[in-house]
N, C-alpha and C. Protein backbone atom coordinates (compact mmCIF):
# COMPACT_ATOMS: atom_id res chain seq x y z
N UNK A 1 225.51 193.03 315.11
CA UNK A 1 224.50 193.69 314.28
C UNK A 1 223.10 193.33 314.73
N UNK A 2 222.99 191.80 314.42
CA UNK A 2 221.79 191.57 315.63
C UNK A 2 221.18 192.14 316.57
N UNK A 3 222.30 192.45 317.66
CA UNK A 3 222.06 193.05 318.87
C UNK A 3 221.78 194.39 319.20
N UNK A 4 222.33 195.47 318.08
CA UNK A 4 222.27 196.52 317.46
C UNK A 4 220.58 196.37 317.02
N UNK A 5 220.24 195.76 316.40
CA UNK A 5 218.97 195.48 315.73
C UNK A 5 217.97 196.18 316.51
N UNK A 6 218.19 194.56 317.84
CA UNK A 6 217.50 194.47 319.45
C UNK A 6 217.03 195.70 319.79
N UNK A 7 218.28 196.09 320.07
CA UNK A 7 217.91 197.51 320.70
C UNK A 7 217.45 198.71 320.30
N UNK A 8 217.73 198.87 319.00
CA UNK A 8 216.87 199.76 318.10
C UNK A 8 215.53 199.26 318.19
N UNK A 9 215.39 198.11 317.98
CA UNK A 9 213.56 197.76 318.22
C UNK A 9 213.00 198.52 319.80
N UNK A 10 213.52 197.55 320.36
CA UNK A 10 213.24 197.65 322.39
C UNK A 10 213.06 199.77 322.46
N UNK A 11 214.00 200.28 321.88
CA UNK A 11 214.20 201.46 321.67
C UNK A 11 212.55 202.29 321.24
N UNK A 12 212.44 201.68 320.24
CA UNK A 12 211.47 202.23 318.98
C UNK A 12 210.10 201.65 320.05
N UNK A 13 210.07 200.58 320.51
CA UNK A 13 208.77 200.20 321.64
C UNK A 13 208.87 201.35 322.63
N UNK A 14 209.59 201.71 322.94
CA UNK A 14 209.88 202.26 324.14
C UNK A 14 208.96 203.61 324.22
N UNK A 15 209.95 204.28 323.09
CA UNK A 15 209.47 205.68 322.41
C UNK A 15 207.72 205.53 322.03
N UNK A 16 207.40 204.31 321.67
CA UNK A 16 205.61 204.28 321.32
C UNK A 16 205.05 204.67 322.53
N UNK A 17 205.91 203.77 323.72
CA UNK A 17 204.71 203.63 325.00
C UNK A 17 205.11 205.05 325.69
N UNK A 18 205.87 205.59 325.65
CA UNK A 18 206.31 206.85 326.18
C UNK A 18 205.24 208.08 325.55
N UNK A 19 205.46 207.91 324.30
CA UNK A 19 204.41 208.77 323.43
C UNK A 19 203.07 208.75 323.80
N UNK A 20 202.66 207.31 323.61
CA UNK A 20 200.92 206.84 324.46
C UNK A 20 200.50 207.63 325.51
N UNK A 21 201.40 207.05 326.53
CA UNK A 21 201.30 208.05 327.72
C UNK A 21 201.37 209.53 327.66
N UNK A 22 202.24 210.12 327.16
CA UNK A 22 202.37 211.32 326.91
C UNK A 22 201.18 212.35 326.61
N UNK A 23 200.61 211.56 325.18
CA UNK A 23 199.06 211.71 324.40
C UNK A 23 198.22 211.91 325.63
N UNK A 24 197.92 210.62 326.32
CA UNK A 24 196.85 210.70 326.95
C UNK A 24 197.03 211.33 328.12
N UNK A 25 198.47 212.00 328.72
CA UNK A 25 197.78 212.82 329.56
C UNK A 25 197.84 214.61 329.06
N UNK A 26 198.32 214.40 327.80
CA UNK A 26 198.17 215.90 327.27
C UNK A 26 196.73 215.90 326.99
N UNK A 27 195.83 215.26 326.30
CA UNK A 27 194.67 214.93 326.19
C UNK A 27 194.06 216.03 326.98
N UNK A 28 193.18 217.20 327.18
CA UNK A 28 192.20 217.66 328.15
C UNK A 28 191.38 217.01 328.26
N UNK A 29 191.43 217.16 329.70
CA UNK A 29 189.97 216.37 330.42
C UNK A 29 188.53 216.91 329.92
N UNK A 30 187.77 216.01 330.33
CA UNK A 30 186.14 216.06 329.19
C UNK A 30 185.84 217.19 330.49
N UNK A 31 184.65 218.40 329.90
CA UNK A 31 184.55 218.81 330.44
C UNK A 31 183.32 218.63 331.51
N UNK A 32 183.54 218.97 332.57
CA UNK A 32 182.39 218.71 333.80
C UNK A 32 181.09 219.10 332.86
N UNK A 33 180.12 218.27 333.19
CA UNK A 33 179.07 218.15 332.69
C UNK A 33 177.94 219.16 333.87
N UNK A 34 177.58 220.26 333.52
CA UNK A 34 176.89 221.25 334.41
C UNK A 34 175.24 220.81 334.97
N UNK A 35 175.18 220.70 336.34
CA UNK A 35 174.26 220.16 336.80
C UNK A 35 172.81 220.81 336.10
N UNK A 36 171.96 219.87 335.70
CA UNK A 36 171.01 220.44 334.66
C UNK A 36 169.62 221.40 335.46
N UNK A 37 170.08 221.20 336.69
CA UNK A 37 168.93 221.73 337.79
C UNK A 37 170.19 223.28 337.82
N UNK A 38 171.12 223.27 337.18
CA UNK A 38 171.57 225.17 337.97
C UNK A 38 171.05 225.67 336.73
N UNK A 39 170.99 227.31 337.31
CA UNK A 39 170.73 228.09 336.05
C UNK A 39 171.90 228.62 335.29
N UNK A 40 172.83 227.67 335.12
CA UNK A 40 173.95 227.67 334.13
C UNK A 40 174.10 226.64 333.50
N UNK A 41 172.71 226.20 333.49
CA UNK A 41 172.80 225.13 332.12
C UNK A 41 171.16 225.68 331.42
N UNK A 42 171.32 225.45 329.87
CA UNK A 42 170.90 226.16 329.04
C UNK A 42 168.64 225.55 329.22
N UNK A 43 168.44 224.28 330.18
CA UNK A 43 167.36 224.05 330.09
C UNK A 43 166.59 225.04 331.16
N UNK A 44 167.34 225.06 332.45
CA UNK A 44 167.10 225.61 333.50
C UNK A 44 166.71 226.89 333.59
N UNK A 45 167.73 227.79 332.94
CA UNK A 45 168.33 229.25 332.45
C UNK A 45 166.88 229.84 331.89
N UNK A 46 166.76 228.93 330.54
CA UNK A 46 165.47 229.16 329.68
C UNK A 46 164.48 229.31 329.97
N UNK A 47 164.07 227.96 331.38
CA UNK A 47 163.23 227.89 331.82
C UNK A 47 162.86 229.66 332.58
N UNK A 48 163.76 229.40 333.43
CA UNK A 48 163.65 230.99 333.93
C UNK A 48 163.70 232.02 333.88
N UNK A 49 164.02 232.63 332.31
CA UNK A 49 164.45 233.63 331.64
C UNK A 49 162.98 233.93 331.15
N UNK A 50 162.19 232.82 330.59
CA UNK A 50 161.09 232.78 330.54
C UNK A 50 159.94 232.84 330.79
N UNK A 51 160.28 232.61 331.86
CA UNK A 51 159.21 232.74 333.66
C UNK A 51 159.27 234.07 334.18
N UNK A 52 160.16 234.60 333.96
CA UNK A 52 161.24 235.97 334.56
C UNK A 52 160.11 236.86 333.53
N UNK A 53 160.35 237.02 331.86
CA UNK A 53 159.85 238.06 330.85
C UNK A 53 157.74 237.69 331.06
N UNK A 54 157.81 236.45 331.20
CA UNK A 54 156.28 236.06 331.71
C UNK A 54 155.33 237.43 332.32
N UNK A 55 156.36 237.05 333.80
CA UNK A 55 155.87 237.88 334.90
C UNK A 55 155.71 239.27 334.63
N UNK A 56 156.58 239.60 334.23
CA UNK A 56 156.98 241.02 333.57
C UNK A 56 155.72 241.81 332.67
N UNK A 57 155.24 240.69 331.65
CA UNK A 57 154.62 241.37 330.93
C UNK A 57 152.97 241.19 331.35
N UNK A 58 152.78 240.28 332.14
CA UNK A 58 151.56 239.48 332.32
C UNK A 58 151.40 240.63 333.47
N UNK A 59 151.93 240.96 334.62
CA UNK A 59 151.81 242.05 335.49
C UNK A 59 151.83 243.38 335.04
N UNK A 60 152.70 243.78 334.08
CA UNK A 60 152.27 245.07 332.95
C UNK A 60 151.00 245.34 332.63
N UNK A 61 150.39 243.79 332.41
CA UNK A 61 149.12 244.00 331.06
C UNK A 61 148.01 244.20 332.64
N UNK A 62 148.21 243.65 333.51
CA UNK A 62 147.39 243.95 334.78
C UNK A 62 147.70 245.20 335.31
N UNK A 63 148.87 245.94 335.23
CA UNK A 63 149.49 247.58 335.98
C UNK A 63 148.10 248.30 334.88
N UNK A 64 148.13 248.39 333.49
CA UNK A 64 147.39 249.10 332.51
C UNK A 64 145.72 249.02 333.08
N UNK A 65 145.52 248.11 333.06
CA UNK A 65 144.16 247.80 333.70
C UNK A 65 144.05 248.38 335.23
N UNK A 66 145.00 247.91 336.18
CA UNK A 66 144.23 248.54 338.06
C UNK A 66 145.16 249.77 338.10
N UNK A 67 145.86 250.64 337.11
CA UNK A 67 146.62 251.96 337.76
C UNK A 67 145.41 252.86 336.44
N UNK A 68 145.69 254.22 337.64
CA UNK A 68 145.45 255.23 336.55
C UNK A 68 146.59 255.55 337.06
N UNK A 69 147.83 255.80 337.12
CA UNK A 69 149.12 256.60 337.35
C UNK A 69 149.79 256.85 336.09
N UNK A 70 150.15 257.83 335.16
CA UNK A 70 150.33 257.43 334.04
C UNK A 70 151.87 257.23 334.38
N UNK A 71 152.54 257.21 335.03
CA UNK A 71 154.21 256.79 335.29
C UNK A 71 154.27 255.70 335.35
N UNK A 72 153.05 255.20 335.89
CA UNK A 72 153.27 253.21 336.27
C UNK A 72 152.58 252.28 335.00
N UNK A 73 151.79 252.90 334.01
CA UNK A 73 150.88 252.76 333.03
C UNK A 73 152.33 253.04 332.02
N UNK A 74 152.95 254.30 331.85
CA UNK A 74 154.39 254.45 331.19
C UNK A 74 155.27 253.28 331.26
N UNK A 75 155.45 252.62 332.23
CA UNK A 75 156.62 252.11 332.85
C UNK A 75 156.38 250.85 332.18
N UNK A 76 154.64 250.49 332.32
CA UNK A 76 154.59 248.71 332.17
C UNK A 76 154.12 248.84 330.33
N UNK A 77 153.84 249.46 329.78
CA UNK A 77 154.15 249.53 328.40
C UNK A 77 155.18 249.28 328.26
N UNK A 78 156.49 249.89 328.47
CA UNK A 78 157.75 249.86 328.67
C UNK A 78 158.35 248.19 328.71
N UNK A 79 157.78 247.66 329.64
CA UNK A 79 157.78 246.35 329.53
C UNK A 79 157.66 245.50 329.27
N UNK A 80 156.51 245.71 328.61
CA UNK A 80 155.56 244.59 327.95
C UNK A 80 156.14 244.58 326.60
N UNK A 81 156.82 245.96 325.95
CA UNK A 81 157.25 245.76 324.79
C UNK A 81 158.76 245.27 324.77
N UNK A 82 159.69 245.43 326.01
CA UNK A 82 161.29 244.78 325.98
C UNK A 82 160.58 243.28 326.40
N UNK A 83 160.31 243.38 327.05
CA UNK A 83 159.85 241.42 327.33
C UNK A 83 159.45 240.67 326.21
N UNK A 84 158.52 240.59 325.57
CA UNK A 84 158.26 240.49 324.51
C UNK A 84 159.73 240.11 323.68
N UNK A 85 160.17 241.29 323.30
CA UNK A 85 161.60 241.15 322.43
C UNK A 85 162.48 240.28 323.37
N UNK A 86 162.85 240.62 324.10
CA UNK A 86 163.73 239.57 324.90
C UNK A 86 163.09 238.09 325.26
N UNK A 87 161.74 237.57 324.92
CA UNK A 87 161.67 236.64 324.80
C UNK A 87 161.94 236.02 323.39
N UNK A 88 161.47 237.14 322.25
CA UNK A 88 161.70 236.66 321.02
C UNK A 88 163.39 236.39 320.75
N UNK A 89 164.00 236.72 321.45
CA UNK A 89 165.45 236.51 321.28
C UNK A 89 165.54 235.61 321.75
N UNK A 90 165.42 234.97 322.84
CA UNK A 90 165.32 233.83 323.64
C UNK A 90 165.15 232.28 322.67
N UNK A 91 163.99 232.69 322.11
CA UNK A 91 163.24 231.60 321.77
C UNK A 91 164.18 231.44 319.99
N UNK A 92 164.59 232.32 319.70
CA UNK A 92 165.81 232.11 318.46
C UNK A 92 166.63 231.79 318.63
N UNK A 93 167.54 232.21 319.64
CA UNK A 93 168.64 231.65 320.31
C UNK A 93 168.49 230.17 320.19
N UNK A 94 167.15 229.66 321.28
CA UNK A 94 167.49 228.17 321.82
C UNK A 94 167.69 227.71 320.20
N UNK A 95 166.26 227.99 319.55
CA UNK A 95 166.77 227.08 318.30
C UNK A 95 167.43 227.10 317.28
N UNK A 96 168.33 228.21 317.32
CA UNK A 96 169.66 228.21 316.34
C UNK A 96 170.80 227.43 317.52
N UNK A 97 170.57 227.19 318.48
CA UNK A 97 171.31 226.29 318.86
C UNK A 97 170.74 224.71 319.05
N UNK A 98 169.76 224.55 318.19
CA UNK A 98 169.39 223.02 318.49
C UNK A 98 168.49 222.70 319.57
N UNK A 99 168.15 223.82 320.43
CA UNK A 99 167.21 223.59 321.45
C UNK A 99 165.91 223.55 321.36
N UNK A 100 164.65 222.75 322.25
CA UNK A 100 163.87 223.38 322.54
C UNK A 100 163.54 224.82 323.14
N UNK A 101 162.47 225.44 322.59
CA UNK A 101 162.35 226.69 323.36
C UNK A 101 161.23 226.18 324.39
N UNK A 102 161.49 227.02 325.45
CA UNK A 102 160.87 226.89 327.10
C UNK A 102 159.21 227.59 326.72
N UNK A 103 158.54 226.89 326.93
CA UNK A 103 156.89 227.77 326.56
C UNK A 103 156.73 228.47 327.91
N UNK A 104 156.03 229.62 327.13
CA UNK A 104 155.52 231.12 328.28
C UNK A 104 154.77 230.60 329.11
N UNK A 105 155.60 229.88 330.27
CA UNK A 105 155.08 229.42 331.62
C UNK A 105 155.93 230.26 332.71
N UNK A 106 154.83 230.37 333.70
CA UNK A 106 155.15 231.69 334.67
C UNK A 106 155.44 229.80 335.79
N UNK A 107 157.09 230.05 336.22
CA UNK A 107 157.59 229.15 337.44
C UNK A 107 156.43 229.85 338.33
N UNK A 108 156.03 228.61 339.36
CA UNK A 108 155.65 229.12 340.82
C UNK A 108 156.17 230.23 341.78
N UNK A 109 157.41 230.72 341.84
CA UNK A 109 157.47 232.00 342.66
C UNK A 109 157.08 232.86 341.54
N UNK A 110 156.94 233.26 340.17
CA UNK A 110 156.71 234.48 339.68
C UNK A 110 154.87 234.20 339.77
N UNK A 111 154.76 233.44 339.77
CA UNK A 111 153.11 232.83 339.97
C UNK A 111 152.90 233.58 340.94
N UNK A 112 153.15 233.28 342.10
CA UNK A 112 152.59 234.04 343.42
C UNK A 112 152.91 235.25 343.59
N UNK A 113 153.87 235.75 343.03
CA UNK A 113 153.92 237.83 342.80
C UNK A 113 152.63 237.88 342.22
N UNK A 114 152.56 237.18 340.57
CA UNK A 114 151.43 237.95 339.96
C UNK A 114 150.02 237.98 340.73
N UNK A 115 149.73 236.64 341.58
CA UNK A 115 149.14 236.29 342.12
C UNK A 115 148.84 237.15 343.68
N UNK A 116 149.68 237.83 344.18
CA UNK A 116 149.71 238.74 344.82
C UNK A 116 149.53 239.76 344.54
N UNK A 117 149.96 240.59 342.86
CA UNK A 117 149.65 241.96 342.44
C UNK A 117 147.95 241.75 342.19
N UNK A 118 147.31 240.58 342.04
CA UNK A 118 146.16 240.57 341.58
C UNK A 118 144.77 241.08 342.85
N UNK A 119 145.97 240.79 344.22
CA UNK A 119 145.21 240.89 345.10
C UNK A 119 145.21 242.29 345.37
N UNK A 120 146.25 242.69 344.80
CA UNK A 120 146.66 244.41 345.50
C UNK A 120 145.27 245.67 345.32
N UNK A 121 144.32 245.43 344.77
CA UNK A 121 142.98 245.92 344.26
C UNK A 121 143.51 247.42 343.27
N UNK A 122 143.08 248.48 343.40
CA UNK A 122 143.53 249.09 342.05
C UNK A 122 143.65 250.86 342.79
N UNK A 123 144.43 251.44 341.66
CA UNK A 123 144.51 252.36 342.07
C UNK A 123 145.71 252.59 342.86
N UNK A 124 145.98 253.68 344.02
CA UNK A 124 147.43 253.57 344.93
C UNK A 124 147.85 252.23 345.43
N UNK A 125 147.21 251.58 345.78
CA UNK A 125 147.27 250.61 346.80
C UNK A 125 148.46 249.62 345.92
N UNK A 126 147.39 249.68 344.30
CA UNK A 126 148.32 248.28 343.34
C UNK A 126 149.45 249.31 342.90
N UNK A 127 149.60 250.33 342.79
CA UNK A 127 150.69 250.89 342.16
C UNK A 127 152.08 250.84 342.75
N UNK A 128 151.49 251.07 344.38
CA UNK A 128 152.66 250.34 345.62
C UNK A 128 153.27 249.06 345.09
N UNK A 129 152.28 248.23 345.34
CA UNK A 129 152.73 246.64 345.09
C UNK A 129 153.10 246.36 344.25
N UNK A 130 152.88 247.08 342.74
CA UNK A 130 153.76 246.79 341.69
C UNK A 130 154.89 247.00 341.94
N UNK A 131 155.47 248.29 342.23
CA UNK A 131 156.35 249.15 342.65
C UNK A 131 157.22 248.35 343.26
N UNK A 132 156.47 247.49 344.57
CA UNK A 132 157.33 246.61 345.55
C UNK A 132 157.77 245.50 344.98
N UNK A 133 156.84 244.68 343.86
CA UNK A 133 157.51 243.24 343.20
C UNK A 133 157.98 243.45 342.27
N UNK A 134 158.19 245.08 341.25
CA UNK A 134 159.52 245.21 340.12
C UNK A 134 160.49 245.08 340.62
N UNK A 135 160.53 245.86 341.83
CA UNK A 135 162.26 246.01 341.92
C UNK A 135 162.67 244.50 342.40
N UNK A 136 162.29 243.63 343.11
CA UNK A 136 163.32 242.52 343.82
C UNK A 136 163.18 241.11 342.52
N UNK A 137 161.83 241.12 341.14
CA UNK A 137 161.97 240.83 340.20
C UNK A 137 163.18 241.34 339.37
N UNK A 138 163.18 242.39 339.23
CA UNK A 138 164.44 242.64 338.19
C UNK A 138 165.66 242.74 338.97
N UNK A 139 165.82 242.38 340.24
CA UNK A 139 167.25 242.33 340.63
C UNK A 139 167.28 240.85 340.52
N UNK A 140 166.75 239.78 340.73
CA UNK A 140 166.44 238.37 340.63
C UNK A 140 167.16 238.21 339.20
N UNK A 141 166.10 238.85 337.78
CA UNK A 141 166.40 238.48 336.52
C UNK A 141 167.57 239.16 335.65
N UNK A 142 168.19 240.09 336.55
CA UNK A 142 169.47 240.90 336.50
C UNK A 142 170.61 239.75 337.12
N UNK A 143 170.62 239.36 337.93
CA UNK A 143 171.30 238.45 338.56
C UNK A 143 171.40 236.95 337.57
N UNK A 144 169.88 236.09 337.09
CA UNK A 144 170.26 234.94 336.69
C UNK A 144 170.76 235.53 335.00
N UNK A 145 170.43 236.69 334.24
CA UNK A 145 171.19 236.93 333.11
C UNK A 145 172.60 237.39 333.07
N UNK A 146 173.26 237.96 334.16
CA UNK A 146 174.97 238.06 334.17
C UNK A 146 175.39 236.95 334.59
N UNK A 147 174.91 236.15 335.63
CA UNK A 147 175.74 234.73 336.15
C UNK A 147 176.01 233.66 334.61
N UNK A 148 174.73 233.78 333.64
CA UNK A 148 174.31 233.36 332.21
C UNK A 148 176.02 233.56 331.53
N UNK A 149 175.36 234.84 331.33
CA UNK A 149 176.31 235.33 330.27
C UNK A 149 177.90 235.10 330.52
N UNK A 150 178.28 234.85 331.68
CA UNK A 150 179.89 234.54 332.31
C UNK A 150 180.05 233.27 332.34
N UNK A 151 179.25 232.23 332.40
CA UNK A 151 179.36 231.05 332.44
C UNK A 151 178.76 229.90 332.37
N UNK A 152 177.56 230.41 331.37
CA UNK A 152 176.44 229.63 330.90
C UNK A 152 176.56 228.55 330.06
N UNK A 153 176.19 227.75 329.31
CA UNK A 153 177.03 226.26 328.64
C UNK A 153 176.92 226.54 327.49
N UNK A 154 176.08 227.01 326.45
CA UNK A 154 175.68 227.31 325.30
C UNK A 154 175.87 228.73 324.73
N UNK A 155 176.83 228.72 324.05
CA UNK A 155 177.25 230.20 323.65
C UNK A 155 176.35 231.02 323.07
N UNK A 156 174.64 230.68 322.40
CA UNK A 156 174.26 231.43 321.54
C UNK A 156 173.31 232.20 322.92
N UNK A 157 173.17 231.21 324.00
CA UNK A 157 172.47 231.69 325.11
C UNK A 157 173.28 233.11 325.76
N UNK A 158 174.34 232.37 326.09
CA UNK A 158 175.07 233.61 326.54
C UNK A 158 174.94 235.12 325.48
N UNK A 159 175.26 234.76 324.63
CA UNK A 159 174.87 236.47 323.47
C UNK A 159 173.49 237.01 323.96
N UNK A 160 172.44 236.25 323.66
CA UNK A 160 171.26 236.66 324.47
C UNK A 160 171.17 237.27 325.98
N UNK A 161 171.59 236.32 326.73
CA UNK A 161 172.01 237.16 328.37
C UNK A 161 173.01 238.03 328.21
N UNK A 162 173.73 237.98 327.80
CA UNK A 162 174.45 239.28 327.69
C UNK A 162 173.89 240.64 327.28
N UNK A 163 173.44 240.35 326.43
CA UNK A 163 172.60 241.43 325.73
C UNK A 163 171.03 242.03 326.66
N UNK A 164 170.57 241.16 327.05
CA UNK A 164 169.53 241.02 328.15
C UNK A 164 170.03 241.79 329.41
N UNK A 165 171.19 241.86 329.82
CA UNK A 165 171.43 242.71 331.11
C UNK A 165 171.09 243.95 330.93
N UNK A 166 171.88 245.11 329.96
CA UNK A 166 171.73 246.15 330.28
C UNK A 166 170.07 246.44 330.03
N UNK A 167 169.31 245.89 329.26
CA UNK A 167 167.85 245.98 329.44
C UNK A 167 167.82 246.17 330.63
N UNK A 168 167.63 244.91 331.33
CA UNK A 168 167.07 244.70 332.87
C UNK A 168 167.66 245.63 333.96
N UNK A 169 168.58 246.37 333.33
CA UNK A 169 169.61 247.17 334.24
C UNK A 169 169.07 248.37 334.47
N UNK A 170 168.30 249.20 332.78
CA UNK A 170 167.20 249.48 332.45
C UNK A 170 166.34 249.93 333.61
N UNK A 171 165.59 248.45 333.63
CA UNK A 171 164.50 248.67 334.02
C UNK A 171 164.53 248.61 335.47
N UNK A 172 165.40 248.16 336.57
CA UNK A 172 165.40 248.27 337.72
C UNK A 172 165.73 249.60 337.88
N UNK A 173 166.49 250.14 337.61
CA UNK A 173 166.39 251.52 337.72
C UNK A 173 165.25 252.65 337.60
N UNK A 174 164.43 252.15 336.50
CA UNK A 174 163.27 252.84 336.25
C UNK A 174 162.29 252.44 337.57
N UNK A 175 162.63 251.70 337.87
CA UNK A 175 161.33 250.95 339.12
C UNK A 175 161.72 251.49 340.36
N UNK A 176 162.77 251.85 340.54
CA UNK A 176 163.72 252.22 341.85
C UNK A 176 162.83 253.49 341.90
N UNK A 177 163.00 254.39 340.80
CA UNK A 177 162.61 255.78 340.42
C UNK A 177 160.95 255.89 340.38
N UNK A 178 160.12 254.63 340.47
CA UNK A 178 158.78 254.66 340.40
C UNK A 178 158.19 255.96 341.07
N UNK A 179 157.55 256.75 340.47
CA UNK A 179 156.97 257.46 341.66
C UNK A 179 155.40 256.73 341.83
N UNK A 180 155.31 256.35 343.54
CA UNK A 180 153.54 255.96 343.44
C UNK A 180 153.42 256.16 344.85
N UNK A 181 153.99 257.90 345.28
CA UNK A 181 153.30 258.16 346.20
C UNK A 181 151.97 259.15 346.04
N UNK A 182 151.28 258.81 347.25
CA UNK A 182 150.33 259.10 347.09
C UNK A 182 150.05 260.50 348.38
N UNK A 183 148.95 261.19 347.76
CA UNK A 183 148.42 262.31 348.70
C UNK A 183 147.91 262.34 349.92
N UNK A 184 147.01 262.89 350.73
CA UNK A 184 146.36 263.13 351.90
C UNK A 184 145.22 262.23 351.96
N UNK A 185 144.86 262.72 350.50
CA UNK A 185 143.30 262.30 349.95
C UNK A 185 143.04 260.59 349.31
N UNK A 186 144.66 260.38 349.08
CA UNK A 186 144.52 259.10 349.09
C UNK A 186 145.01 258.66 347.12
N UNK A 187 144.85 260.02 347.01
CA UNK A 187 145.14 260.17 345.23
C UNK A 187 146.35 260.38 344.68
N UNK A 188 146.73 259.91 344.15
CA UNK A 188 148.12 259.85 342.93
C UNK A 188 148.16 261.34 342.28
N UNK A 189 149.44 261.97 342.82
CA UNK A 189 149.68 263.41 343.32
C UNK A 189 149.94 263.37 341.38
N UNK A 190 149.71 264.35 340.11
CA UNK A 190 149.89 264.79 339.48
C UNK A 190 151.55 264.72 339.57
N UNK A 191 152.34 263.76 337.98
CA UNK A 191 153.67 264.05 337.88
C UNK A 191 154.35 265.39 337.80
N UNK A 192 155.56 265.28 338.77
CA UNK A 192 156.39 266.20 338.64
C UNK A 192 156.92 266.59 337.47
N UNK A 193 157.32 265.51 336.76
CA UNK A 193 157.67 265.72 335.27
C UNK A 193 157.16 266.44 334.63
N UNK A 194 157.29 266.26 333.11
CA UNK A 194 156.84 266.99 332.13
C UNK A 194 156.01 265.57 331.58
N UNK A 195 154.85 265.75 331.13
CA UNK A 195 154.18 264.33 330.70
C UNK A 195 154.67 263.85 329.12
N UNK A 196 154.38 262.38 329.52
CA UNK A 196 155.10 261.59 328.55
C UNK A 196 154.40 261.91 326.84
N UNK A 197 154.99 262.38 326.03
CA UNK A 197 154.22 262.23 325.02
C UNK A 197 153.81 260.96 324.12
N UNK A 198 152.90 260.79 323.17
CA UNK A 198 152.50 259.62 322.69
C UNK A 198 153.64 258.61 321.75
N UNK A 199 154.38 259.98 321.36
CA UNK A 199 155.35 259.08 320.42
C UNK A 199 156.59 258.02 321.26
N UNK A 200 156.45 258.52 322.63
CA UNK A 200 157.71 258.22 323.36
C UNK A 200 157.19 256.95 324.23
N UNK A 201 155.97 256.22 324.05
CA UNK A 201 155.55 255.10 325.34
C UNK A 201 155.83 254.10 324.32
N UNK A 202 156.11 252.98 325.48
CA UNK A 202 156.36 251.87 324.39
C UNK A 202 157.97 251.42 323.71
């Protein structure tokens, strides 16, 4: 009976340390901690999502001022009012998730576009150069908001980039379609279109 005892104990140890082990390797592993310098972690992302709607609107509010084109004057209204909102989403997001929000600082490469459209002087010349730094901007901020939204660290971020693409999807298209050629004379040829009415800018 004793011995019976024994082995029911030795038994019952056995089954603990078997279990232990078991636990800890069913356990999932902690998850990789996302390098805080990619733009799939939520400081980085922000940072640049932010820098990204910056440029956008800060070069808009300069298109209104050096174009008379009313397609390119159309276009950056257009912008200035989704940027805007897509920053205000931004900046709710971070802090319904506990974050700081990223302040409307233009990173150094969107610095030197604007900094380059400033040089473009006014009229055809800047309507080109806008023309030339929308499109490879919004394929840039098209790019860091889907990489976001698939595998970004903070879920309330991702709803935001997600939602943020087809905007930007939007608007590269509209920029693709820029018309800012120009005439003989050097002048911004009258739209083909039908002109934009007042209720529809913006």
């Amino acid at each position: 009976m004793k011995r019976y005892a024994m082995l029911c104990a030795v038994a019952a140890l056995g089954a603990c340390s078997t279990n232990d082990a078991t636990t800890e390797s069913a356990a999932p592993p902690a998850a990789a901690a996302v390098d805080p310098s990619s733009p799939l972690a939520a400081p980085t992302y922000m940072a640049m999502a932010a820098s990204s709607d910056q440029f956008e609107i800060q070069s808009s509010q300069l298109a209104l001022q050096a174009s008379t084109n009313p397609a390119v004057q159309s276009f950056a209204q257009m912008l200035i009012a989704h940027h805007q909102a897509t920053s205000a989403n931004l900046m709710q997001a971070a802090q319904a998730a506990g974050l700081t929000p990223p302040p409307p600082t233009l990173l150094p490469p969107q610095q030197a576009m604007l900094d380059q459209l400033r040089a473009a002087g006014t009229g055809p010349s800047f309507d080109q150069a806008f023309k030339a730094a929308q499109i490879p901007a919004h394929q840039q901020a098209l790019e860091l908001h889907q990489n976001y939204a698939n595998g970004g660290d903070v879920p309330a971020l991702r709803q935001v980039a997600s939602a943020t693409v087809p905007i930007i999807q939007q608007h590269l298209a509209a920029a693709q379609n820029l018309n800012v050629m120009t005439g003989m004379d050097g002048q911004t040829p009258p739209p083909t279109t039908a002109p934009i009415r007042s209720g529809e800018r913006g």
